[in-house]
Structure formats: structure tokens, C-alpha cells
Protein backbone atom coordinates (compact mmCIF):
# COMPACT_ATOMS: atom_id res chain seq x y z
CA UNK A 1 57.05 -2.38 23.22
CA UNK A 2 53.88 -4.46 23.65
CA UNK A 3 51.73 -4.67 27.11
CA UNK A 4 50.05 -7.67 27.38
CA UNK A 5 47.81 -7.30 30.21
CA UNK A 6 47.15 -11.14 31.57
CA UNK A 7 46.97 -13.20 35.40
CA UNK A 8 48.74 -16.17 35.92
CA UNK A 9 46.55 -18.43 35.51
CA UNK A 10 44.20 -17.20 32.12
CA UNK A 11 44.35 -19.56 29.57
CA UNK A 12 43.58 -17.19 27.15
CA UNK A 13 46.48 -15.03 27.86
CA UNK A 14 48.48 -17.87 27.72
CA UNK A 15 48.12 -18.95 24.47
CA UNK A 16 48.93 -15.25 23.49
CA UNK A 17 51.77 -15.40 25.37
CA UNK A 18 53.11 -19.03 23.90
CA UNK A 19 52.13 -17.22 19.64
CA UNK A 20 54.49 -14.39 21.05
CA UNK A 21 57.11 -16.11 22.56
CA UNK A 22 56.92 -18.65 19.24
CA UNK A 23 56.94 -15.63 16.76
CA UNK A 24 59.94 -14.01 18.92
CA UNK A 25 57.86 -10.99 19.64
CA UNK A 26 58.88 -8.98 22.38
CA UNK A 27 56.24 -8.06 25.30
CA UNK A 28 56.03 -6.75 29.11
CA UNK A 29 53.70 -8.79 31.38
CA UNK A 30 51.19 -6.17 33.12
CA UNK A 31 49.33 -7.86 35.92
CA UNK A 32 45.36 -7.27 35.61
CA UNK A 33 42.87 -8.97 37.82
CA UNK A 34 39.64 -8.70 35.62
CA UNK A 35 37.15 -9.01 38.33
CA UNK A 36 38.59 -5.81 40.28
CA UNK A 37 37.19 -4.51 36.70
CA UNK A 38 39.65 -1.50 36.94
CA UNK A 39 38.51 1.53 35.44
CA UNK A 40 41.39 1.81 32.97
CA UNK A 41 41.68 -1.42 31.90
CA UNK A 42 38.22 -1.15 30.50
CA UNK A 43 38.88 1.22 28.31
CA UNK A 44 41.76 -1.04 26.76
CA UNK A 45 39.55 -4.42 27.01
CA UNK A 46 35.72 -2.87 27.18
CA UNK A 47 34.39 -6.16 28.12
CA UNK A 48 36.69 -6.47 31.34
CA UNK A 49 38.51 -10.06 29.94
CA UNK A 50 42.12 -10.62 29.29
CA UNK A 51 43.78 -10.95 27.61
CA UNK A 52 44.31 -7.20 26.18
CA UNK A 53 47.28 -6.03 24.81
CA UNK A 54 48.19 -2.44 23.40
CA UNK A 55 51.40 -0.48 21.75
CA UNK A 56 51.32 2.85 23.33
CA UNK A 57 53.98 4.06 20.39
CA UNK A 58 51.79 2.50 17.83
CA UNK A 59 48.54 3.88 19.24
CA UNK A 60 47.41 -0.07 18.69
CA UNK A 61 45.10 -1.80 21.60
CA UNK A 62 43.53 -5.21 20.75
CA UNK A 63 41.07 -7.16 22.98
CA UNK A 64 40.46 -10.98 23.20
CA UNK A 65 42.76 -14.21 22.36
CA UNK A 66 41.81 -15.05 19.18
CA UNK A 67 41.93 -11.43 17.76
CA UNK A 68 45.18 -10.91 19.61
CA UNK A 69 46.28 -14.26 17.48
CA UNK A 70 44.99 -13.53 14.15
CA UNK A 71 46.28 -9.94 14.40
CA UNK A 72 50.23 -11.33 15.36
CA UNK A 73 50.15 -14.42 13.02
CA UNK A 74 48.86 -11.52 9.47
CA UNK A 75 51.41 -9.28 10.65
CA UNK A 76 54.78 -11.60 11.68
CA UNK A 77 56.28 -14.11 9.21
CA UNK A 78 58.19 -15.97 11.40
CA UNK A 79 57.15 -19.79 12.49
CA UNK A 80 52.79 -19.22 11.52
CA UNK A 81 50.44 -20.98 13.55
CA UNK A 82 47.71 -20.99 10.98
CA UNK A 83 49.30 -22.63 8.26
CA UNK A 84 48.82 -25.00 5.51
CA UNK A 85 46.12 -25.77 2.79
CA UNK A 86 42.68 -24.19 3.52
CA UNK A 87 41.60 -27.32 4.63
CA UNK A 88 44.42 -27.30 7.32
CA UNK A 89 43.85 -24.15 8.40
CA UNK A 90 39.72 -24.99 8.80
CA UNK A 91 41.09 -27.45 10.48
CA UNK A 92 43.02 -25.98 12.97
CA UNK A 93 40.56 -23.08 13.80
CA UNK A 94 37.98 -25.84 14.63
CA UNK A 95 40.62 -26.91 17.22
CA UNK A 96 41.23 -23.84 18.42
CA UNK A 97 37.25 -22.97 19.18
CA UNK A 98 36.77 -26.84 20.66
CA UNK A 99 39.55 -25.83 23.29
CA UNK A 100 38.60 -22.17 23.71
CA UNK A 101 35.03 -22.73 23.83
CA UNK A 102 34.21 -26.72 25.24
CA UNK A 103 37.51 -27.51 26.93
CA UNK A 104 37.25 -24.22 28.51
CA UNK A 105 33.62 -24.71 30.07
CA UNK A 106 34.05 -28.32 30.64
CA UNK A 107 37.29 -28.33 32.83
CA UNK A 108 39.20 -25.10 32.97
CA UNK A 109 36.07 -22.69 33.88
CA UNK A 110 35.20 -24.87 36.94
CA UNK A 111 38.38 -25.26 38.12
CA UNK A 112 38.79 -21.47 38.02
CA UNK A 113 36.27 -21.01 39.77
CA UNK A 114 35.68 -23.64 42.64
CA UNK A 115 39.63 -23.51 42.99
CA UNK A 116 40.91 -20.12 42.34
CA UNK A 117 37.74 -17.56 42.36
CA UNK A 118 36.17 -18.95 45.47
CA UNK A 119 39.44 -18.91 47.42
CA UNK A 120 40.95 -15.51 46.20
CA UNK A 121 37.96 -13.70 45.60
CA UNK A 122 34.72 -15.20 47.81
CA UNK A 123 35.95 -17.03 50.51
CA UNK A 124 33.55 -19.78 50.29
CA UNK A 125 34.43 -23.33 49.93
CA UNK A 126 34.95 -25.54 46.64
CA UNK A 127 31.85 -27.70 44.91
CA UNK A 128 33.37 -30.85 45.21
CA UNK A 129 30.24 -32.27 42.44
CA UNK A 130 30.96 -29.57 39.90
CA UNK A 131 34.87 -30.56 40.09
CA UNK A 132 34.14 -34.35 39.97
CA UNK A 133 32.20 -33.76 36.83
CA UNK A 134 35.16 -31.66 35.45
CA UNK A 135 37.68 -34.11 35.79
CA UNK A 136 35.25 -36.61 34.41
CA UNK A 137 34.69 -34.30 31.44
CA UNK A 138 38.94 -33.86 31.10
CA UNK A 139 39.28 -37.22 30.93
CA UNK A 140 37.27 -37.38 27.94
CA UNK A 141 38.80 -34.13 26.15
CA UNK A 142 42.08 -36.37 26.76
CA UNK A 143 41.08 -39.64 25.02
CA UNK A 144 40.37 -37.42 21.97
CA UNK A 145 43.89 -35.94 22.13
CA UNK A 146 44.74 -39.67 22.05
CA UNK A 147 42.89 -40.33 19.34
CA UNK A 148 44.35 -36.86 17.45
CA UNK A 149 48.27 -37.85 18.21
CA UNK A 150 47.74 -41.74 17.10
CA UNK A 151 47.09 -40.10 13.93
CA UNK A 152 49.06 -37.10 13.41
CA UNK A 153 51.98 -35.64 14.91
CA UNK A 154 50.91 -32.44 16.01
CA UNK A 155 47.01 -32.24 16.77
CA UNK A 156 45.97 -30.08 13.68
CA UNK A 157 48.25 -32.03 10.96
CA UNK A 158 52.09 -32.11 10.52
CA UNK A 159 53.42 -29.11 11.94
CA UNK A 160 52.88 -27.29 15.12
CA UNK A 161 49.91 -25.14 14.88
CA UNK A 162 47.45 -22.51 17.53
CA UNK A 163 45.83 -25.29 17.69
CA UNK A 164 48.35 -27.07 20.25
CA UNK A 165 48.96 -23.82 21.78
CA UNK A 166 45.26 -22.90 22.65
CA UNK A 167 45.39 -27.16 24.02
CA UNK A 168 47.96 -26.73 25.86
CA UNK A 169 47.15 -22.98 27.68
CA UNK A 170 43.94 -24.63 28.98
CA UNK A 171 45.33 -28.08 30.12
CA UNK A 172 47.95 -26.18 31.83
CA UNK A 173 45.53 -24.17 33.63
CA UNK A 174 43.76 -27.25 34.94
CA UNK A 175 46.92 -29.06 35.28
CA UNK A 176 48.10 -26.01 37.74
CA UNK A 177 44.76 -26.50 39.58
CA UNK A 178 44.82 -30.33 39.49
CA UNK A 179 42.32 -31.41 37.10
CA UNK A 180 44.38 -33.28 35.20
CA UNK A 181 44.51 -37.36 35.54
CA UNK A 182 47.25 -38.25 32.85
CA UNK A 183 46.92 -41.98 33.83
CA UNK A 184 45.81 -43.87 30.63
CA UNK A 185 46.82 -40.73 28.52
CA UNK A 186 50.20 -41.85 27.54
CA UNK A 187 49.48 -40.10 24.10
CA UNK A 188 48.19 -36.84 25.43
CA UNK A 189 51.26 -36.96 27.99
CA UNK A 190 53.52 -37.17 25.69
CA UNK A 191 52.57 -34.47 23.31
CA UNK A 192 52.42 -32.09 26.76
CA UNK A 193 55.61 -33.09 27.74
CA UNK A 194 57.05 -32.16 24.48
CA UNK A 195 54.98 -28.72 24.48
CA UNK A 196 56.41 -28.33 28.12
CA UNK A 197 59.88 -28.63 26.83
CA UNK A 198 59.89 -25.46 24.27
CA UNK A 199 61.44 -22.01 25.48
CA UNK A 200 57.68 -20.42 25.15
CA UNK A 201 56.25 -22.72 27.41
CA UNK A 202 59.45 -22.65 30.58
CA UNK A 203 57.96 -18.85 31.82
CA UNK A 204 54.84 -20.60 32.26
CA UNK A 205 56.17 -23.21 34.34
CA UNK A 206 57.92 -21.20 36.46
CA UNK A 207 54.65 -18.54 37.01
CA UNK A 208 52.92 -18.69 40.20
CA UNK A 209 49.69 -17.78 41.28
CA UNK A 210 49.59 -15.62 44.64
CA UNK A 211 48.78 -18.27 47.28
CA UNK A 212 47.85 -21.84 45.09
CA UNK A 213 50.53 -24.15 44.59
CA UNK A 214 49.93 -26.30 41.02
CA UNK A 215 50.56 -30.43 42.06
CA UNK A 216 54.56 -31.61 42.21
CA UNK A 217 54.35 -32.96 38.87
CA UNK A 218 53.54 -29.57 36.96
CA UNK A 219 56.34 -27.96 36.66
CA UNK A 220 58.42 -31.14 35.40
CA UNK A 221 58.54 -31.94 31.31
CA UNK A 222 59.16 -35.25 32.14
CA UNK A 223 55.68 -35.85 33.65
């Protein structure tokens, strides 16, 4: 049986967890708070990040999203996230690093941190500057999901791809921690509500983390 070490609210591990739950792989969740940088989880992840994930039987440990991706979609068949011409599949890795990378340290990293980090961890009060200037920078990763879903139904091309699940691990992250302003997005909404709909995507929903409460409207596919 897989381990897939993750916290609640890690994008990262959530997309792993949405390829899994797509490909019907079975896992077991293993809590791991990164910044406690446990001694044994570094020598599973070296670098201290989730997500990690190992196979004890298999003697197999692998070490950060898109590794953990690439490794699942070579070695399962069923329903591949990287799929189509070689254009398509460009295509959707492109996607996949704009979310990982820009999307990630324009919304979700800040939110992390003002929202989750500084009230778990430091005890210090939220920068209320550096989370205005994340929503402002959401807003904008938003119009250009517009843009993507006016022209295609799933962001990367015709089918379902990593790319929408790397999408829609981070924008539930920031959802969770309120970052998200869906007004004007009816596009964007719509394609989330759909994601939020799938079996992969209801364990997420119903995931908590320790003492934050996501808005009213998170946990409901019809918002």
C-alpha cells in the first residue's frame, strides 16, 4: 500500500491525491507537518516538502508533485492526465508549471502564510497588504481561466488533463483560506464546480485544517 505523506491544506499533495484518486490507486493519508522538519521524514523527502510518498513492500519512495505525477501517470493506464498529441501534452505541462509555479506564489503562498503559518506556527498577526495584493493577483489568474474555458472545455484541450487538477489543488487551497472572489468568474466557477463534483475531489471537501474554518461556500459544488 502507498503512504502519501501530505497536510490538509498543500496544494501539492493535493493534486497527487486528485491523479490517485482519478487513476483508482489506492493510498493511506500520513499526516506530516513539514516545518516540524521531522527527522524521518527527511530521509523520505530530503528537502523537507510534501508531498512524499513511498511503498515500503516495493522499497519505492518518491519526493515532489510533479515527480510523484509523472511516475503514477508512466506506470497506470487507467484515465492519463498527460494525454494527447505532443503538442497537447506541451501544452498541458505549461499549465501545470503556470499553476505550480505563478499561481502558487501569487495567491496560494501568501495565503499560506499570512493565514495558516502565522496563526499555527508564529503567532503573529496577518499582512493585510500582502493578502490584498493576492487576491488582486487571483483575480487575474481567474480571468485567464475565463479566457481558457470560453475556448475549450477542459483548460488544456478536450479532455480532462493534470492540468485542471494542479488548477484546481491551488484554487482550493486559497478558496479554503478565502482568497477566492468568484464574482465576475462565471466561467472559472463553473469549471470548479464541476471539478468539485467528481469522487476525487469530495475527501477534499470534507478535510479540515486543525483550527481554520474555509468560508460557507467551500464545501458546496453548487458555488
Amino acid at each position: 500500500m502507498w503512504q502519501l505523506y501530505q497536510f490538509p491544506l498543500c496544494p501539492f499533495s493535493r493534486k497527487v491525491r486528485l491523479l490517485l484518486s482519478e487513476k483508482g490507486v489506492a493510498y493511506d493519508l500520513v499526516r506530516e507537518n513539514p516545518w516540524e522538519r521531522r527527522e524521518g521524514f527527511g530521509n523520505i523527502s530530503p528537502a523537507y516538502r510534501t508531498p512524499a510518498i513511498q511503498n515500503p513492500e516495493r522499497g519505492i519512495s518518491l519526493a515532489d508533485s510533479r515527480a510523484i505525477c509523472e511516475y503514477f501517470e508512466e506506470t497506470v493506464d487507467k484515465t492519463p492526465m498527460i494525454n494527447g498529441t505532443a503538442a497537447n501534452r506541451a501544452e498541458i505541462r505549461r499549465l501545470v508549471a503556470l499553476f505550480d509555479e505563478n499561481f502558487y506564489a501569487d495567491v496560494t503562498a501568501p495565503f499560506l502564510d499570512e493565514r495558516m503559518r502565522k496563526r499555527l506556527i508564529y503567532r503573529t498577526p496577518p499582512d493585510s497588504k500582502r493578502l490584498r495584493d493576492a487576491i488582486r493577483l487571483a483575480d487575474e489568474h481567474l480571468y485567464y481561466i475565463d479566457f481558457l474555458i470560453d475556448n475549450r472545455p477542459w483548460l488544456a484541450g478536450a479532455q480532462m488533463s493534470l492540468a485542471d487538477l494542479a488548477a484546481a489543488a491551488q484554487i482550493s487551497v486559497a478558496d479554503y483560506l478565502g482568497g477566492i472572489d468568484w464574482s465576475n468568474h462565471e466561467q472559472a466557477r463553473g469549471w470548479y464546480s464541476v471539478f468539485k463534483s467528481r469522487p476525487s475531489f469530495r475527501p477534499l471537501l470534507a478535510e479540515r485544517m486543525d483550527v481554520i474554518q474555509p468560508p460557507e461556500h467551500y464545501s458546496d459544488v453548487n458555488a
